[in-house]
C-alpha atoms as a PDB file:
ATOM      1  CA  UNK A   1     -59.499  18.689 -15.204  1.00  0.00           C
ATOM      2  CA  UNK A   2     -60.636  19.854 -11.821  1.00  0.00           C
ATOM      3  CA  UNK A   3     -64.338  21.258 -11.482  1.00  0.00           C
ATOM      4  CA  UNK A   4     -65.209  24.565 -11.790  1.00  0.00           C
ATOM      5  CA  UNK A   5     -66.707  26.392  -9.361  1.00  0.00           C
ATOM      6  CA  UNK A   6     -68.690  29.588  -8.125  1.00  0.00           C
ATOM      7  CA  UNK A   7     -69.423  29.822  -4.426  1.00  0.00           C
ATOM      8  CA  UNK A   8     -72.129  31.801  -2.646  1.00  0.00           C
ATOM      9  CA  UNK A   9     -71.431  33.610   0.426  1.00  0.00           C
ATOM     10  CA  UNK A  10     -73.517  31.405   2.268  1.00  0.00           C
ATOM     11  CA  UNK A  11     -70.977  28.347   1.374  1.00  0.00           C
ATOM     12  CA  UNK A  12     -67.786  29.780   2.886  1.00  0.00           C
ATOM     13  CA  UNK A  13     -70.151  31.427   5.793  1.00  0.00           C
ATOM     14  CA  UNK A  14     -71.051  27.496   6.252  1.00  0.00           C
ATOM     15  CA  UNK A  15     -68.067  26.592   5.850  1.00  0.00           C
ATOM     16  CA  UNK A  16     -66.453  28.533   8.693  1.00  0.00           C
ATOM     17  CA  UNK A  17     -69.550  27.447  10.976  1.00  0.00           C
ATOM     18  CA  UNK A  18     -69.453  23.808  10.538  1.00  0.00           C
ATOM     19  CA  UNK A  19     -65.798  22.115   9.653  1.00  0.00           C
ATOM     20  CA  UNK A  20     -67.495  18.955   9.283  1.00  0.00           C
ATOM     21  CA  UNK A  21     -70.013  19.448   6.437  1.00  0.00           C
ATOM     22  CA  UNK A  22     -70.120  19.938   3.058  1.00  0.00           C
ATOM     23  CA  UNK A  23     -68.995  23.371   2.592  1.00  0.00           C
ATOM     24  CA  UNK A  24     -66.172  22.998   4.681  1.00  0.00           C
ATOM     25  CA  UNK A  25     -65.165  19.889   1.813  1.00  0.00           C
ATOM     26  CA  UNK A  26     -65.607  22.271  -1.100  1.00  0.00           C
ATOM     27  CA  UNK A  27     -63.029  25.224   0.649  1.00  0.00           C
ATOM     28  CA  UNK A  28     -60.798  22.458   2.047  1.00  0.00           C
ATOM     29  CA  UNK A  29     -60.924  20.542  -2.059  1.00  0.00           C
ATOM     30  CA  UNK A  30     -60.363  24.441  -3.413  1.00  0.00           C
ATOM     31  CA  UNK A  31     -57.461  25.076  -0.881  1.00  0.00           C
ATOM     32  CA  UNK A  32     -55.652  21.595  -2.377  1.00  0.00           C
ATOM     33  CA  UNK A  33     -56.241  22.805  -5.636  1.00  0.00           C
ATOM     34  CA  UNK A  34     -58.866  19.680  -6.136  1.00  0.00           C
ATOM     35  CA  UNK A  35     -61.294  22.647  -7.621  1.00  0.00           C
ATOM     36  CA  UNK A  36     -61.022  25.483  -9.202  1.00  0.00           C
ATOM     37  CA  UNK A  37     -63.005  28.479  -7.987  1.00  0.00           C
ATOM     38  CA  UNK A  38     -64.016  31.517  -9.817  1.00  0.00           C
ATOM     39  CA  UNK A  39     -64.274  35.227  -8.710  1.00  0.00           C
ATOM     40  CA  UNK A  40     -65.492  38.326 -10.090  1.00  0.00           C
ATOM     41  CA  UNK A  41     -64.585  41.880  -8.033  1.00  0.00           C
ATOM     42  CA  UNK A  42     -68.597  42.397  -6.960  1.00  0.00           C
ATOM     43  CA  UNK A  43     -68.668  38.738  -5.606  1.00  0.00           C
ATOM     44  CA  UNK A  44     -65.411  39.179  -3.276  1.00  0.00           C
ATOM     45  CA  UNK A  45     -66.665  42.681  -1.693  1.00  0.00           C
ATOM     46  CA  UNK A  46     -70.127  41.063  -0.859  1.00  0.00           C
ATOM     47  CA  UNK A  47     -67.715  38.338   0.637  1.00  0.00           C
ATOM     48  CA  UNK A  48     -65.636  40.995   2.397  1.00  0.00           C
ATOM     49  CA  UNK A  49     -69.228  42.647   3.749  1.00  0.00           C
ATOM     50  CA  UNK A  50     -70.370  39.454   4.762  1.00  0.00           C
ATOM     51  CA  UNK A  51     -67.145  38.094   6.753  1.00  0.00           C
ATOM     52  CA  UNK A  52     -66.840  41.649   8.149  1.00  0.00           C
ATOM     53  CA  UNK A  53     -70.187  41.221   9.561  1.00  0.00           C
ATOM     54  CA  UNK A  54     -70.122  37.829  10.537  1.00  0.00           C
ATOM     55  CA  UNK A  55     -66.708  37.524  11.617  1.00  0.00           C
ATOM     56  CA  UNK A  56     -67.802  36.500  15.162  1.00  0.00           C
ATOM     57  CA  UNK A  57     -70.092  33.902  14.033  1.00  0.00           C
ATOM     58  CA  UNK A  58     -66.902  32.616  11.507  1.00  0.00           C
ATOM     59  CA  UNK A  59     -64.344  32.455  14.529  1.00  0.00           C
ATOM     60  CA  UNK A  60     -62.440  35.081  12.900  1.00  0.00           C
ATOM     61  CA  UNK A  61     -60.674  38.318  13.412  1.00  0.00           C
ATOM     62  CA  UNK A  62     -60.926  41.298  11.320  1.00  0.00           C
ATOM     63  CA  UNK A  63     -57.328  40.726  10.408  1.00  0.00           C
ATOM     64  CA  UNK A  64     -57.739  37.143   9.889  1.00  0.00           C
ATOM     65  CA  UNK A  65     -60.850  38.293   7.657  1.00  0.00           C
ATOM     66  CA  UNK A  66     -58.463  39.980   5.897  1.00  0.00           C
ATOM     67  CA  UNK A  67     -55.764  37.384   5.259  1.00  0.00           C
ATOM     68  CA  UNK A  68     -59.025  35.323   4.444  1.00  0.00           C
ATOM     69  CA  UNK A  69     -60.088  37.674   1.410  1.00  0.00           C
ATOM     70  CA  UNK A  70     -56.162  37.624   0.269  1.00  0.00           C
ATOM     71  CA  UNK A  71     -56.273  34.219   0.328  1.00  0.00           C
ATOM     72  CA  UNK A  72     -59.304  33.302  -1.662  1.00  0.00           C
ATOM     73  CA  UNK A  73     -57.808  36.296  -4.379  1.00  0.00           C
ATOM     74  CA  UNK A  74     -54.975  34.275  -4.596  1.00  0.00           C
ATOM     75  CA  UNK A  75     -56.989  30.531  -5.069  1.00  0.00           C
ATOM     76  CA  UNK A  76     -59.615  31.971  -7.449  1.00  0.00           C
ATOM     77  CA  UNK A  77     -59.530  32.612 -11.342  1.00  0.00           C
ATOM     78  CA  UNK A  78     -60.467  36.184 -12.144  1.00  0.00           C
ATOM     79  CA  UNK A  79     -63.298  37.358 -14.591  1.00  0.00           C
ATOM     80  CA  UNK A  80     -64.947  40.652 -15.254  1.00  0.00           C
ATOM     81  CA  UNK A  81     -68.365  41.235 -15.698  1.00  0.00           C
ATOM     82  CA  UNK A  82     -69.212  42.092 -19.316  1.00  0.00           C
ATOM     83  CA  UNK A  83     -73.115  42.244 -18.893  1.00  0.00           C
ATOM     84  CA  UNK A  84     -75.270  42.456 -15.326  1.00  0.00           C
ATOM     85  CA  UNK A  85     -77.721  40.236 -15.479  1.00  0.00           C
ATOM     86  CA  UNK A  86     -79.754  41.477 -12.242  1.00  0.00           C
ATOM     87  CA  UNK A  87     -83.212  41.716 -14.362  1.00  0.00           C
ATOM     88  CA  UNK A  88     -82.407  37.622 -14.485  1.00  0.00           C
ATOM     89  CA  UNK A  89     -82.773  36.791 -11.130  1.00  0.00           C
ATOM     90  CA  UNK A  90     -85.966  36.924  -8.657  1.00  0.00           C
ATOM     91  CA  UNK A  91     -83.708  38.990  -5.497  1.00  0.00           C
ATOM     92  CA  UNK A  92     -81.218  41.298  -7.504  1.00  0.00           C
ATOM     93  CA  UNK A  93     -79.225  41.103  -4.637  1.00  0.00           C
ATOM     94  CA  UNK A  94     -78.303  37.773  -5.941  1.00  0.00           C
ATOM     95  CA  UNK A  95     -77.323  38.669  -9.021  1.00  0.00           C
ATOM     96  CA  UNK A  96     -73.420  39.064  -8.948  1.00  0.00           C
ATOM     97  CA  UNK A  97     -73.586  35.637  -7.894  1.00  0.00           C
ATOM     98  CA  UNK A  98     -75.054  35.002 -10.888  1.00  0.00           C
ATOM     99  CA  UNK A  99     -72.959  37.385 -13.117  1.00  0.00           C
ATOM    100  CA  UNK A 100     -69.853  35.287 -11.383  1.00  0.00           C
ATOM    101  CA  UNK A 101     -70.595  32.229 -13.071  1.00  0.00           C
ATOM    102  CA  UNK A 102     -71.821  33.782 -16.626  1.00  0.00           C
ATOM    103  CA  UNK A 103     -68.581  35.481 -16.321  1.00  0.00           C
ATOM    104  CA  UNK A 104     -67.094  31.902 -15.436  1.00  0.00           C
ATOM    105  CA  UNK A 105     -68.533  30.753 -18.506  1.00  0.00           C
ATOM    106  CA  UNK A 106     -70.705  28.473 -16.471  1.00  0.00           C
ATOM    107  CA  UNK A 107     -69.058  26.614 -13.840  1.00  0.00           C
ATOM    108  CA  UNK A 108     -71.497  24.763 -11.223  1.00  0.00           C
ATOM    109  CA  UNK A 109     -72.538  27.719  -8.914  1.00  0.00           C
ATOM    110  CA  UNK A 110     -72.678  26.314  -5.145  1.00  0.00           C
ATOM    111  CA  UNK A 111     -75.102  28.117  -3.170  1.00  0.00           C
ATOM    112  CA  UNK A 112     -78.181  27.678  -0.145  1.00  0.00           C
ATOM    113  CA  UNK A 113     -80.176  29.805  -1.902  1.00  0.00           C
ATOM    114  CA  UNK A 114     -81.076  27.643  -5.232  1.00  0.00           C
ATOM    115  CA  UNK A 115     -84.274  29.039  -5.378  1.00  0.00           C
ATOM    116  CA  UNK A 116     -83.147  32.310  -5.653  1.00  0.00           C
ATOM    117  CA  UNK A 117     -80.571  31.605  -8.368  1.00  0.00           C
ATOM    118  CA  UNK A 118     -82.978  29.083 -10.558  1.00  0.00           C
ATOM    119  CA  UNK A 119     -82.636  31.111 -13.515  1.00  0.00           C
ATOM    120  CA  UNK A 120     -79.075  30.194 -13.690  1.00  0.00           C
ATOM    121  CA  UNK A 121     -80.002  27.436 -16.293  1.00  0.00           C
ATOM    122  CA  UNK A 122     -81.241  29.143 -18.763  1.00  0.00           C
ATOM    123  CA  UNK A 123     -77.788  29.788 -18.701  1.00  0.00           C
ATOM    124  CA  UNK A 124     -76.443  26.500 -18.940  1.00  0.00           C
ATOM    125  CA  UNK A 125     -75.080  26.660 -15.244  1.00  0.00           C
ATOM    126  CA  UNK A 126     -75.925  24.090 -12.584  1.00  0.00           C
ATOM    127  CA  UNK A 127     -76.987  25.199  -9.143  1.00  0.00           C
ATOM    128  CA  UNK A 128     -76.194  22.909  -6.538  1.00  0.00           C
ATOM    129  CA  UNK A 129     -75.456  22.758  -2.477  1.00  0.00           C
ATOM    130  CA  UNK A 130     -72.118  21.934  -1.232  1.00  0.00           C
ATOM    131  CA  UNK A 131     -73.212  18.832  -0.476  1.00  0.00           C
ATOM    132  CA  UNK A 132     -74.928  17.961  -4.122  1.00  0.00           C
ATOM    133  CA  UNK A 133     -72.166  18.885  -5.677  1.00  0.00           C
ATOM    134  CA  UNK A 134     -69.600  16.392  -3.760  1.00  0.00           C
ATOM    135  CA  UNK A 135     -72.551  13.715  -4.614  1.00  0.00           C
ATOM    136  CA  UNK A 136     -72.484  15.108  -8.498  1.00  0.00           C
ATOM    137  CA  UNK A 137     -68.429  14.513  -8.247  1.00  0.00           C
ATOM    138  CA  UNK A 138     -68.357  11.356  -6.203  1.00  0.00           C
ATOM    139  CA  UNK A 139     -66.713  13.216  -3.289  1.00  0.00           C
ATOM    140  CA  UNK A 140     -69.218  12.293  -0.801  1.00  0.00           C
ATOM    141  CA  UNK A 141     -67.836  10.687   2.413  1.00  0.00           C
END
């Protein structure tokens, strides 16, 4: 069974900076179907925000931003959001991020910004950097 997975913004931002490091190893494993990755609807408009605005930084056009967002639609398993759980988290504009992997019925949520997202385990999810998690699934290398 492959591992489950909720990534932060910041990991395909990274990921599109860098195609040496970690996050670029978590896309390239969820492209080859090596892990699965979860969405919810709120999570893939901030990443349609986010690539909009830093679509310069990625490399990308706005209509390879596009094929981009139809792309990771296409990879990801779909949840909705039964309960928002932004009173949970210390910046509420974390917590779709959050709701993602609840929703996911918790999947390891890969992230930069752990200390935002630390109340994650009192829901049983593990928050981890790209490159923690490889080391968690004996990927690294």
């Amino acid at each position: 069974m492959n591992p489950r997975v909720v990534l932060d913004t910041n990991v395909w931002v990274s990921a599109f900076r860098s195609k040496r490091g970690a996050s670029r190893k978590v896309i390239d494993m969820v492209i080859d179907g090596e892990v699965t990755m979860h969405l919810t609807v709120p999570l893939v408009a901030e990443y349609e925000e986010i690539f909009v605005r830093e679509r310069v930084a990625m490399g990308l056009s706005r209509a390879e931003v596009d094929l981009l967002l139809d792309l990771i639609c296409d990879l990801g398993r779909h949840h909705q959001v039964h309960y928002l759980w932004r009173w949970q988290v210390s910046d509420p504009e974390n917590a779709h991020v959050l709701e993602a992997a609840v929703a996911a019925s918790r999947p390891y949520l890969l992230t930069f910004n752990k200390q935002d997202l630390k109340e994650a385990v009192t829901f049983g999810i593990e928050v981890l950097t790209p490159g923690e998690f490889l080391h968690v699934i004996g990927k690294v290398g």
